[in-house]
Structures are given as structure tokens and as C-alpha cells.
C-alpha atoms as a PDB file:
ATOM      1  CA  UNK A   1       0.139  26.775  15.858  1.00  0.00           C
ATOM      2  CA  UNK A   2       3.097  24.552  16.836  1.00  0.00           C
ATOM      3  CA  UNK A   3       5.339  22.844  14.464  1.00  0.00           C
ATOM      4  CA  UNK A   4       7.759  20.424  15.960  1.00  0.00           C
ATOM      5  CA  UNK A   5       9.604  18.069  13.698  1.00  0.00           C
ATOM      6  CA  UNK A   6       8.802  15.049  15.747  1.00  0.00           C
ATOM      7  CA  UNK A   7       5.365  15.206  14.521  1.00  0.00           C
ATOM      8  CA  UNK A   8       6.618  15.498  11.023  1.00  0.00           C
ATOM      9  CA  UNK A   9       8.658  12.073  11.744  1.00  0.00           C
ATOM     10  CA  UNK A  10       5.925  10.347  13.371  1.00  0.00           C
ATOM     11  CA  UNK A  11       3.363  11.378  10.462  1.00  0.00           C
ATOM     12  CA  UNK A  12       5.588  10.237   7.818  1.00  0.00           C
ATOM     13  CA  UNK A  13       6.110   7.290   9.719  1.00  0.00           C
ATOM     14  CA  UNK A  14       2.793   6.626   9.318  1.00  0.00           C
ATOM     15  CA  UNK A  15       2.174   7.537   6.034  1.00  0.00           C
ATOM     16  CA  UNK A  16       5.530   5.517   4.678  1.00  0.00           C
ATOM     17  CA  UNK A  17       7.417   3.620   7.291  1.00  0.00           C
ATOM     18  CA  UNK A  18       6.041   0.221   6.634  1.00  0.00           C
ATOM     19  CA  UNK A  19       5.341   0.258   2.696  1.00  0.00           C
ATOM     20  CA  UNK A  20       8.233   1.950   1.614  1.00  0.00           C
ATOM     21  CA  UNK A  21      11.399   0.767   4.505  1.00  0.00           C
ATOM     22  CA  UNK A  22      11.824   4.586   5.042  1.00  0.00           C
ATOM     23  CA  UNK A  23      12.021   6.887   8.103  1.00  0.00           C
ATOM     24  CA  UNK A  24      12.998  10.564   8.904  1.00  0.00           C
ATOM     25  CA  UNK A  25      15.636  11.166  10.957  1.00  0.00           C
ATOM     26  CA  UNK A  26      16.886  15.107  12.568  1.00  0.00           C
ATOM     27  CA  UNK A  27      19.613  16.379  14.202  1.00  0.00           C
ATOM     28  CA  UNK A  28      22.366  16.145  11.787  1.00  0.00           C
ATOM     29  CA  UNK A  29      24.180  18.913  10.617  1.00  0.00           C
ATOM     30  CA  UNK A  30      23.873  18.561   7.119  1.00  0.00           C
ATOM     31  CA  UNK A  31      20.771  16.701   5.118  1.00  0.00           C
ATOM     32  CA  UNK A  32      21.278  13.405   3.709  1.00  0.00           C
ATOM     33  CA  UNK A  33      19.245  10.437   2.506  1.00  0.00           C
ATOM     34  CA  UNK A  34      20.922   6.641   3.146  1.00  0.00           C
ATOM     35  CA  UNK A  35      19.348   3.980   1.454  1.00  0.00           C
ATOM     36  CA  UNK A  36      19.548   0.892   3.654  1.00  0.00           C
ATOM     37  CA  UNK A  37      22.586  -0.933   4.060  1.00  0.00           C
ATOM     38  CA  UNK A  38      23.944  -4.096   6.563  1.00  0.00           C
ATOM     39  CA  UNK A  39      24.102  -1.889   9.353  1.00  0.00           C
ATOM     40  CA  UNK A  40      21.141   0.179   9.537  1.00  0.00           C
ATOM     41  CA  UNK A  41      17.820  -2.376   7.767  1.00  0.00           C
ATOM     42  CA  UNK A  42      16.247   0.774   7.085  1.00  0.00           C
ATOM     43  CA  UNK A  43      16.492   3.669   4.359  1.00  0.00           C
ATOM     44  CA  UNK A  44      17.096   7.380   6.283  1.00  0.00           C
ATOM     45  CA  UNK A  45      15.990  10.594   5.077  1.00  0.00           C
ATOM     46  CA  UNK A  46      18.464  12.894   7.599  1.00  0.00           C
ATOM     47  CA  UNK A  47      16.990  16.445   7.938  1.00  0.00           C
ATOM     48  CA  UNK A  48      19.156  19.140   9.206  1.00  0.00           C
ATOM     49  CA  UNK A  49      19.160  19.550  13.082  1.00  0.00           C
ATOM     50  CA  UNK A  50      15.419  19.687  14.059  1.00  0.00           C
ATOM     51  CA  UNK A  51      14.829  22.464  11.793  1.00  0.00           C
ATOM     52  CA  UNK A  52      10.990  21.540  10.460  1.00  0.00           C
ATOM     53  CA  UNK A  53      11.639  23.462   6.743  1.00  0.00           C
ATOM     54  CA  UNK A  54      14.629  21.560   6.116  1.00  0.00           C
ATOM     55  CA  UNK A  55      12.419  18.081   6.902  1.00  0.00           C
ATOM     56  CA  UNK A  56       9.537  19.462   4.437  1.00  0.00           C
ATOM     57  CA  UNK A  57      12.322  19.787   1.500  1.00  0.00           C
ATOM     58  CA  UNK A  58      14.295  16.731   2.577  1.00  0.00           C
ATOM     59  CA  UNK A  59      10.622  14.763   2.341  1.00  0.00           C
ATOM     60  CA  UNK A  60       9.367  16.291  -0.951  1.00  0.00           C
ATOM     61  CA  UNK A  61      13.127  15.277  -2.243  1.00  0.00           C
ATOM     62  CA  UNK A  62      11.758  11.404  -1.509  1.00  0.00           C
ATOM     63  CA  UNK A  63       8.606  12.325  -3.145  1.00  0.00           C
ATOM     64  CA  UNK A  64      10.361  13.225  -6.285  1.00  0.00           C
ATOM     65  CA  UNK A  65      13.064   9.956  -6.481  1.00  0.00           C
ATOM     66  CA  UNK A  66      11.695   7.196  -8.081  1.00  0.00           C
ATOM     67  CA  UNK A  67      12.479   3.355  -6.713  1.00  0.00           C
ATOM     68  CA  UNK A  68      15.908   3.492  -8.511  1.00  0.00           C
ATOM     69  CA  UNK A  69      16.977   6.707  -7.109  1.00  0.00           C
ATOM     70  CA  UNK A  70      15.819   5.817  -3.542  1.00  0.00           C
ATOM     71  CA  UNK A  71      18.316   2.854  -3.374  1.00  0.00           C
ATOM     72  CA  UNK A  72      21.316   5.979  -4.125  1.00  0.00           C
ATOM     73  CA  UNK A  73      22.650   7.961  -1.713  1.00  0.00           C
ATOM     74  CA  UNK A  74      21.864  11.411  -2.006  1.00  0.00           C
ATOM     75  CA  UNK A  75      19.059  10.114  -4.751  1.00  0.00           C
ATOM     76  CA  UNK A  76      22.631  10.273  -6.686  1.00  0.00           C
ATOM     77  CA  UNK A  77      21.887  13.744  -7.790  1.00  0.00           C
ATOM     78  CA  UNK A  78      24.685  16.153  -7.895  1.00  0.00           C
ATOM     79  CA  UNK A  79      25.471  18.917  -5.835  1.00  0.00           C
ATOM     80  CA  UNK A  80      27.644  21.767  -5.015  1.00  0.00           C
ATOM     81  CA  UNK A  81      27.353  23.613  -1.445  1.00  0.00           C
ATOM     82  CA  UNK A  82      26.901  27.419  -0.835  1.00  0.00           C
ATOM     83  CA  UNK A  83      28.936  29.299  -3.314  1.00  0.00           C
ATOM     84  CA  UNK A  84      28.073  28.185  -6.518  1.00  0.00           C
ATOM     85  CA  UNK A  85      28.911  29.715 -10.225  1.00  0.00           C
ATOM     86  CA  UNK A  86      26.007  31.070 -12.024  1.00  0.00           C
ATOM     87  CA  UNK A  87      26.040  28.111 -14.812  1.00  0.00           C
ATOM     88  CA  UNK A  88      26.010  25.625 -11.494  1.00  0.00           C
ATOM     89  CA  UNK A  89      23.017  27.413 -10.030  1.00  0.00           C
ATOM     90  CA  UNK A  90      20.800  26.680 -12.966  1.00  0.00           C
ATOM     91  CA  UNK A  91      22.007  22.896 -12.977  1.00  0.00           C
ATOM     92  CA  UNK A  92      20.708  23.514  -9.171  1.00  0.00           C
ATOM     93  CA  UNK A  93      17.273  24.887  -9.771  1.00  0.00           C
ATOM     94  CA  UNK A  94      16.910  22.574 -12.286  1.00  0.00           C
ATOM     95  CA  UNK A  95      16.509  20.088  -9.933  1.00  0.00           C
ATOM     96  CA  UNK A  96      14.586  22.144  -7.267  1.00  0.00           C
ATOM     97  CA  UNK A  97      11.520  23.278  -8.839  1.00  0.00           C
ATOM     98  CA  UNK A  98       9.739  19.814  -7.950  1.00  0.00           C
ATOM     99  CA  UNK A  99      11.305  19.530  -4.758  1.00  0.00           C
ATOM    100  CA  UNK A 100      10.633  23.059  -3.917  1.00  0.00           C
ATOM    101  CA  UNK A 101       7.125  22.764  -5.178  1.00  0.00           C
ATOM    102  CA  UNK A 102       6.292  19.947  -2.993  1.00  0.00           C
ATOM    103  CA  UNK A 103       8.008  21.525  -0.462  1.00  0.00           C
ATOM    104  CA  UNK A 104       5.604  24.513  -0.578  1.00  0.00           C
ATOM    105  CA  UNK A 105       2.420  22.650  -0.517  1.00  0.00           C
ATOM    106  CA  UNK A 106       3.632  20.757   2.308  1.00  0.00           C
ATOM    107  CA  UNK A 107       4.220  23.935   4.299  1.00  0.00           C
ATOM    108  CA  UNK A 108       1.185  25.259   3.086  1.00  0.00           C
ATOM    109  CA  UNK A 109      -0.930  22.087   4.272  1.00  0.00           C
ATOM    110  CA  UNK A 110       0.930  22.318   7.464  1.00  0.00           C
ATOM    111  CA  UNK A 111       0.019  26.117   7.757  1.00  0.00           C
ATOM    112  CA  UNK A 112       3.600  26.575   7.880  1.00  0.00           C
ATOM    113  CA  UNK A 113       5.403  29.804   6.009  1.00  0.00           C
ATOM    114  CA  UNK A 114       7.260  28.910   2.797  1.00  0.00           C
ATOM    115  CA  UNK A 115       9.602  31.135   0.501  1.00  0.00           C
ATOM    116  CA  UNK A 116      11.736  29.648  -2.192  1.00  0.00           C
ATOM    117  CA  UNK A 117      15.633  28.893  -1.475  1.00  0.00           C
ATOM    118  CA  UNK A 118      18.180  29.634  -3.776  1.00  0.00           C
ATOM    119  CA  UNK A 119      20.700  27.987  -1.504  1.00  0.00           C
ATOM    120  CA  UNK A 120      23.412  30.297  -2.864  1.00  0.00           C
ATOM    121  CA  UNK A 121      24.114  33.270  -0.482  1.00  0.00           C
ATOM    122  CA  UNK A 122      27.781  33.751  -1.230  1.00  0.00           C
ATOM    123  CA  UNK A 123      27.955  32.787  -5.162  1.00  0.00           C
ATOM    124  CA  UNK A 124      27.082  34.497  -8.296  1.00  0.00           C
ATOM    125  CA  UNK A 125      24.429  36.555  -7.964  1.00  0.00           C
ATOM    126  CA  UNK A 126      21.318  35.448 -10.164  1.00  0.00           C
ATOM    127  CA  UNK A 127      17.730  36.577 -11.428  1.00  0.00           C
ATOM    128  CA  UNK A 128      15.808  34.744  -8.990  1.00  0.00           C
ATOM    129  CA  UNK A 129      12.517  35.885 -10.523  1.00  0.00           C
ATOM    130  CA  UNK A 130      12.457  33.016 -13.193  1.00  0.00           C
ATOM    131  CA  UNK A 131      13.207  30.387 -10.298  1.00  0.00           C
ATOM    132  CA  UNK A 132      10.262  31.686  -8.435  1.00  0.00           C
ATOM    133  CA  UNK A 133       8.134  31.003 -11.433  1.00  0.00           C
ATOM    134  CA  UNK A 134       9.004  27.807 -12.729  1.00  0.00           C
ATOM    135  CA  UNK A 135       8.191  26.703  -8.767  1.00  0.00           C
ATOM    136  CA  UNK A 136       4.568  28.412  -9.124  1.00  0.00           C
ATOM    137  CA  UNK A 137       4.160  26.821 -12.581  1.00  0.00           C
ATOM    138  CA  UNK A 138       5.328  23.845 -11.383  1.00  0.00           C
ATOM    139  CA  UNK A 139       2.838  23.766  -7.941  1.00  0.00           C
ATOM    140  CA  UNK A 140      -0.411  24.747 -10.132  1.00  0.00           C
ATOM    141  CA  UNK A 141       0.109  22.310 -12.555  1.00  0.00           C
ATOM    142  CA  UNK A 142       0.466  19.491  -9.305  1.00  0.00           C
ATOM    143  CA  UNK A 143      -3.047  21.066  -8.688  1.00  0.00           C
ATOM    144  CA  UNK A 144      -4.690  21.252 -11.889  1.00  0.00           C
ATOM    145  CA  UNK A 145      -3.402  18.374 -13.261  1.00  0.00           C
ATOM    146  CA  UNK A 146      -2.828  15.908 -10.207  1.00  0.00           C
ATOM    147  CA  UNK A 147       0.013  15.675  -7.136  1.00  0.00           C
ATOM    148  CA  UNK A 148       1.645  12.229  -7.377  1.00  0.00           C
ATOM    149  CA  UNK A 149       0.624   9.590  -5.216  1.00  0.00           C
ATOM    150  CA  UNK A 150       3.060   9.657  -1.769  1.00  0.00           C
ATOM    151  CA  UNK A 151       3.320  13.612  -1.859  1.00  0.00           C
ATOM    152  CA  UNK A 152      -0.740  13.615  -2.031  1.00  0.00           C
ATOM    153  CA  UNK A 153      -0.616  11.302   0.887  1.00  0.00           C
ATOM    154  CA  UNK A 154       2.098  13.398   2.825  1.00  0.00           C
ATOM    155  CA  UNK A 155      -0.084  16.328   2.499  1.00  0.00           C
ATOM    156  CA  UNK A 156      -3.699  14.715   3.045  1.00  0.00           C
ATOM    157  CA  UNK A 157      -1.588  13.566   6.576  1.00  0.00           C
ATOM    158  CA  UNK A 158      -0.256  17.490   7.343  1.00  0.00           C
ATOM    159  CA  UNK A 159      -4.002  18.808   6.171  1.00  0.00           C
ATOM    160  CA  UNK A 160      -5.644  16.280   8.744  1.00  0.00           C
ATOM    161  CA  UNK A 161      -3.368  16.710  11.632  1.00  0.00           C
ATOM    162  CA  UNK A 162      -2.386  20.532  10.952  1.00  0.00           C
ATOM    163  CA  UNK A 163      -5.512  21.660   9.175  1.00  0.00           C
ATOM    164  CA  UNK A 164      -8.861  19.327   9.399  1.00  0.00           C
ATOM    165  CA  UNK A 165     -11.191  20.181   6.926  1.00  0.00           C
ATOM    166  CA  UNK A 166      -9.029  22.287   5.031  1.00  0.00           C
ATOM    167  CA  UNK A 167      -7.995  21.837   1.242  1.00  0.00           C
ATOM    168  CA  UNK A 168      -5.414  23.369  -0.545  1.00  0.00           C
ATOM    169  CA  UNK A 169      -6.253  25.500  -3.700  1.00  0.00           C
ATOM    170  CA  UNK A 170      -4.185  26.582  -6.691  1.00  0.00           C
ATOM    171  CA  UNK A 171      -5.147  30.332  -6.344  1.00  0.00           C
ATOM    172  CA  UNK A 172      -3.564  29.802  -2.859  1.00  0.00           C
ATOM    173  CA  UNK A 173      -0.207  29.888  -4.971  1.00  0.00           C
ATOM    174  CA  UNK A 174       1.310  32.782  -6.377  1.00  0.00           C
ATOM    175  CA  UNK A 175       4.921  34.327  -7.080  1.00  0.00           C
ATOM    176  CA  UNK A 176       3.302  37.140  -4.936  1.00  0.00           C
ATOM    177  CA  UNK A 177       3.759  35.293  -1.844  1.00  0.00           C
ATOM    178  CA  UNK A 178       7.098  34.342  -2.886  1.00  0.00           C
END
């Protein structure tokens, strides 16, 4: 199976484009989200070169930001590049279990591989095992208990196109395949 990013843009177009003022963008060298400004009518969500993971995470980073955060750049989270301190790697993952959740059943609706990112190759080295969980705790309980209303539309759109028929199920999701 082929997975080019510009299907990911044109299926989120779809799914978002007109409702929410949004549209993914590739090619840049780092990711970014822009909320709309006097130059560009449209909010950006700016996924790293045409890598198709780095859209999937950049997307279910949307997901998560509520209308407030949207109109931020960045979402206005916080964040420190490659090389982080162990203490600033846990304010890190605290942030990326949802996203990375997301991102996961994205990849898996899109028959895609997944692993979790720590994002830290040359800081402190951490335990990545309770990471890994929190994101498997956190992508059964989107399954048992309900996935929020755009991500569930994102993935119904990447089951149809990638995977007609198909559903996603929570024993589908394990730190196993981690």
C-alpha cells in the first residue's frame, strides 16, 4: 500500500478545510501550526518535509487543541528540541500521550506502521516503558469510552480511503507492538 502525504492533505481537506479554516501544509523543515493571520486567511498545520508520520502527529496535535489553542501558534504549548533534561522529558510526554495516541490510531486506520517517539535521542536517557503505557492506556480508553469528534472523523476518512470496511479494535493496541 502507498502512503503519500498529498492524500493525507487532500483528505483532511475534506474532512476540515471548510468548517474549521484549516489546511495541511508539507515541506518545511520543522513542524509548525499558524493560526490565520492578514497575510495568509487561513490557519496552517506545517508537517515536516513530506514525511507522512510527521503529518499523522502534526494532525492528531489539532485534534487535541481546543478553539482557544487553535488561534496560538504552536497551540502555545511549550517545547524544548532534541536534547532535553530528564525533568523536561516528562513535561514532554505529558503532553504527548493524546497526541501520540491519536497519532497511532491514525496510522493504524491508514495501515500505516506506528511506534511511539520519545523525541529525545541525545538527552537524558529515560524509562520509556511508562511512556509506552500511558499511550496504550490512553488509545483503549479513546476506544472503550469514545474518540472525540474530528479525530473520529479523521480516522473514519483514513479507514474509508486506506481500509474500506475495516474497523479499528482496542485489542488491536498493545505495548507489545510498541
Amino acid at each position: 500500500m502507498t502512503h503519500d502525504c498529498q492524500d493525507l492533505v487532500r483528505l483532511f481537506a475534506d474532512c476540515f478545510a471548510s468548517e474549521f479554516n484549516t489546511r495541511l501544509v508539507g515541506g518545511a523543515p520543522e513542524p509548525v501550526y499558524l493560526p490565520a493571520d492578514t497575510d495568509e486567511p487561513m490557519h496552517r498545520i506545517i508537517f515536516t518535509h513530506d514525511y507522512y508520520r510527521s503529518a499523522l502527529h502534526e494532525i492528531a496535535h489539532w485534534c487535541v487543541a481546543g478553539a482557544a489553542r487553535r488561534q496560538l501558534a504552536d497551540f502555545g504549548y511549550w517545547y524544548a528540541p532534541d536534547g532535553r533534561t530528564a525533568e523536561q522529558q516528562g513535561a514532554f510526554e505529558q503532553v504527548e500521550v493524546k497526541p501520540q495516541a491519536l497519532e497511532w490510531l491514525f496510522c493504524e486506520a491508514a495501515g500505516h506502521p506506528f511506534r511511539v517517539s520519545l523525541d529525545n535521542l541525545s538527552g537524558d536517557a529515560t524509562d520509556p516503558t511508562p511512556f509506552k503505557t500511558r499511550v496504550v492506556e490512553q488509545v483503549r480508553s479513546y476506544l472503550n469510552q469514545g474518540i472525540p469528534e474530528r479525530p473520529a472523523r479523521f480516522i473514519n476518512a483514513l479507514l474509508t480511503y486506506y481500509r474500506p470496511g475495516d474497523t479499528l479494535q482496542v485489542q488491536d493496541f498493545s505495548i507489545e507492538r510498541l
